[in-house]
Every structure is written in C-alpha cells, then in structure tokens.
Protein backbone atom coordinates (compact mmCIF):
# COMPACT_ATOMS: atom_id res chain seq x y z
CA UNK A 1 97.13 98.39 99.08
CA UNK A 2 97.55 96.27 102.20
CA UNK A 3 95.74 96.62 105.95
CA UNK A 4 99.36 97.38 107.14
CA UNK A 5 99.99 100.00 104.50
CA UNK A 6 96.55 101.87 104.71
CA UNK A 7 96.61 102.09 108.90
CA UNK A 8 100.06 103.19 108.39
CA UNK A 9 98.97 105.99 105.79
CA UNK A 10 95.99 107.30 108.13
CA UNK A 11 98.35 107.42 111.07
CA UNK A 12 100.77 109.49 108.86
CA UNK A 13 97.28 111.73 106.94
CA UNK A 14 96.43 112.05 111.34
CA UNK A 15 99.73 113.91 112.03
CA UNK A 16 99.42 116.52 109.32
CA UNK A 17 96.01 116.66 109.56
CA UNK A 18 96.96 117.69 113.38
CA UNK A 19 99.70 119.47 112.32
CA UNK A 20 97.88 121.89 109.68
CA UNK A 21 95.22 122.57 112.55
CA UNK A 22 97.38 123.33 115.04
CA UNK A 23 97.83 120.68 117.60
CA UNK A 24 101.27 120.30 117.65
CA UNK A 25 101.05 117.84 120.51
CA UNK A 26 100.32 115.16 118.41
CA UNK A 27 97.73 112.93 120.38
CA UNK A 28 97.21 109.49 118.63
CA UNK A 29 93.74 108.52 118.09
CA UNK A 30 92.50 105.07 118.51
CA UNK A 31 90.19 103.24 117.22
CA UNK A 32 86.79 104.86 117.83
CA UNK A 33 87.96 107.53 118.18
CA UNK A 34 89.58 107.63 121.81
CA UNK A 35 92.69 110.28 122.47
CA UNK A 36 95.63 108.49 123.40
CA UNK A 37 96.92 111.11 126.25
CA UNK A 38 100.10 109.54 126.37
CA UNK A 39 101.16 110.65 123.29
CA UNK A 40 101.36 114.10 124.36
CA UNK A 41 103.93 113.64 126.59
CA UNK A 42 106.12 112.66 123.68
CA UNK A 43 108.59 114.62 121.34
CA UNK A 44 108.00 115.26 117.85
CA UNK A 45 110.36 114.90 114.83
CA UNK A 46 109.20 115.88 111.58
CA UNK A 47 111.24 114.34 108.79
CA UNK A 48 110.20 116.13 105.34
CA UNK A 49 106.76 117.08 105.01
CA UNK A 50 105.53 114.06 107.20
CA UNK A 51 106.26 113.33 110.81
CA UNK A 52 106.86 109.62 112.39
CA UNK A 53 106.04 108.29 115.65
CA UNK A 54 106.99 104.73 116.54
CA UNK A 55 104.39 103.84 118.55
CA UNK A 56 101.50 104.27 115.57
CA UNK A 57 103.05 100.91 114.95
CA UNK A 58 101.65 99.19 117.67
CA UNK A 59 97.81 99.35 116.48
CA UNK A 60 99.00 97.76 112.57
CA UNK A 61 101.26 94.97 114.51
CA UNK A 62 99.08 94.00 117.01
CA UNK A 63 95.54 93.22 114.95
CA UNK A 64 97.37 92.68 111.32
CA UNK A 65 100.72 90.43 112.35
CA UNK A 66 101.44 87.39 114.26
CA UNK A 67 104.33 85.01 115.52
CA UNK A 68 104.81 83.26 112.36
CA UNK A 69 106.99 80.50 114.57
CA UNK A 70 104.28 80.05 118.01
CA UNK A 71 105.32 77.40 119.01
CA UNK A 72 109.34 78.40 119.45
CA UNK A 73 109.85 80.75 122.33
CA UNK A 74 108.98 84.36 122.49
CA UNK A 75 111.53 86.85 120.61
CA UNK A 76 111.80 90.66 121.54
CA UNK A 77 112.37 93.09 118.88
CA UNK A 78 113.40 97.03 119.68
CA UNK A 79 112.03 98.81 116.58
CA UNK A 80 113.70 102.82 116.07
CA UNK A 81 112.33 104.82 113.44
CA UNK A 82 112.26 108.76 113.94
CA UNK A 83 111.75 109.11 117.25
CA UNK A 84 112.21 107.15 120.53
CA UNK A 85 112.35 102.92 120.17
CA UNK A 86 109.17 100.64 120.56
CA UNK A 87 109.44 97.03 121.80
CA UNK A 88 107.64 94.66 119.39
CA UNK A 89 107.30 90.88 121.40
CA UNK A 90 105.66 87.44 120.41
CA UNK A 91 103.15 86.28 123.30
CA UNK A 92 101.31 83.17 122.66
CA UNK A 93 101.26 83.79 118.88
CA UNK A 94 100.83 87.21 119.15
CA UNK A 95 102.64 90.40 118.64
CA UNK A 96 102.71 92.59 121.50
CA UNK A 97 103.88 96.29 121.06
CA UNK A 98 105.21 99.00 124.21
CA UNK A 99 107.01 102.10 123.65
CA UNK A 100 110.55 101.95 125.04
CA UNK A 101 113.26 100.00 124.91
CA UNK A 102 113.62 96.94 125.17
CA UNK A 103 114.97 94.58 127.82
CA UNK A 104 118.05 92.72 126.19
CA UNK A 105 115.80 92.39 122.77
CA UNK A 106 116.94 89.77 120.15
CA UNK A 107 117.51 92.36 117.48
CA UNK A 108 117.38 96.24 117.22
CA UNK A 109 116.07 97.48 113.66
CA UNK A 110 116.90 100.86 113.15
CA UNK A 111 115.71 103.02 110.13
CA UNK A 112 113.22 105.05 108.27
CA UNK A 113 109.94 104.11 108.86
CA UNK A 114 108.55 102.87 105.43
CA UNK A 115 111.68 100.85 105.49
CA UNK A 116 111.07 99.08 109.00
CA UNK A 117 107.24 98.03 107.88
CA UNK A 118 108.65 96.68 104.46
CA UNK A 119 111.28 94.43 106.47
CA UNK A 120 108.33 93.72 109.31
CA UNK A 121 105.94 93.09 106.11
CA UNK A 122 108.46 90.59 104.59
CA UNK A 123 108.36 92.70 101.46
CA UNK A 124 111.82 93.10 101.58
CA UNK A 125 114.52 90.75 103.46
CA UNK A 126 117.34 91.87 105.59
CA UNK A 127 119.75 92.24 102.80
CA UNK A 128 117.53 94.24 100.66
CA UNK A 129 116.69 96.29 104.38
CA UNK A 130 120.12 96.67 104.85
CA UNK A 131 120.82 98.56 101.09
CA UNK A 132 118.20 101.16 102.36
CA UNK A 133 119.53 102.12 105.31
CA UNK A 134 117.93 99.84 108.11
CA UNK A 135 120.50 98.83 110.23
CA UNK A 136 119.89 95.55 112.02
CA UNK A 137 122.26 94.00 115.38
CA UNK A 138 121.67 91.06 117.26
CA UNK A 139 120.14 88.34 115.61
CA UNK A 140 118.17 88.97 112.17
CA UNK A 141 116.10 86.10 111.91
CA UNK A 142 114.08 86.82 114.67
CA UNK A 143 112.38 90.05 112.55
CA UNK A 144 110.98 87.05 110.18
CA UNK A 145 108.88 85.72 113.08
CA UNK A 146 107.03 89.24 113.02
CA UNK A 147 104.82 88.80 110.15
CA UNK A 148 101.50 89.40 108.37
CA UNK A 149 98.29 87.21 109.48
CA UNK A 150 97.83 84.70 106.51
C-alpha cells in the first residue's frame, strides 16, 4: 500500500473512530497529535458507512506530492469530494493545500474521494477518472502536474 493510500485510510479509521465515540464534530488530528480546531466549524457528510472531508487531503499532498513540471508556472486546482472544495496549488515545486475555493483555478475535479486521489495519484488518467464519475472543467492537464514524490 502507498504513503498516500495509508494517510488517507487513517484519516478515514479517525472519523469513525470519532464517530463511534461520540464526537460528532469531527476535529482533524495532526501530526503529533495536535487538534485541528478548525475543523469543528465544518459540516459533516457521511457517505455509506465512512465520512469524507476534503481538507484530510492537504496533510497526504503536501509531504507525499510535488509539482511534477517546477519549472512552468504555478497551476491552481479546486478539488470537491463530499463536502466543501479545497484549493490544491504548485509553489516553488511544491503542493500547497487551503480549504475553499479557489480563485479562477485551472481545473475543478469533482468526485468521490477514492476517485480524486487515484486521478491525483496518476493511477488512473482523466479518461479512466471520467468513467467513474469524476467530473473535470477547465483544463485537465494541469491535475498531471500534482503528483507523487519520485
């Protein structure tokens, strides 16, 4: 299993684990163990069994992926997956990750979740994104430059 799969997995085993206990607020915990207080303030979906929230993305994308083009200029990406959208950007060969929406982003990727990291991952392309659901406007070759660290 990859990095970006397992942190995605404990973020998801987190929300049940918070949801079988009681806290239906939903804090996100970060690394060391530090409460995200933000996250209260946000609504929860639950979709199945599991719940979703967008912005569990931003601790995978930031230390596991990169700008896989640095040295073209920075692309904006507006990520929705079961609740509200997150902006994914390149900075200096980085990815950079904010809830919200995005600021005239290069492309919108909307779908489920799983689907969004396997079309982030490069596990699947657009096409193959696009028979599961994800729905993808503006221009889709800007998601390739969001990719795993090699």
């Amino acid at each position: 299993m990859s990095a970006p799969e397992t942190l995605c997995r404990k973020a998801a085993a987190r929300a049940r684990r918070a949801r079988l206990l009681g806290d239906d607020q939903g804090a996100a915990e970060e690394p060391g163990g530090v409460v995200d207080r933000r996250a209260h303030a946000r609504p929860q979906r639950q979709a199945g069994d599991d719940e979703w929230r967008g912005y569990w993305l931003k601790y995978p994308l930031e230390e596991l992926f990169a700008d896989a083009a640095p040295e073209q200029p920075p692309v904006s990406l507006e990520l929705h997956t079961d609740d509200g959208p997150v902006t994914v950007r390149t900075v200096d060969g980085r990815v950079r990750v904010s809830p919200g929406a995005a600021q005239d982003p290069d492309a919108v990727v909307t779908g489920r979740p799983e689907d969004v990291i396997e079309l982030l991952k490069g596990t699947i392309d657009v096409r193959g994104a696009r028979r599961r659901g994800v729905q993808v406007e503006g221009d889709a070759e800007t998601v390739a430059r969001v990719r795993p660290r090699v």
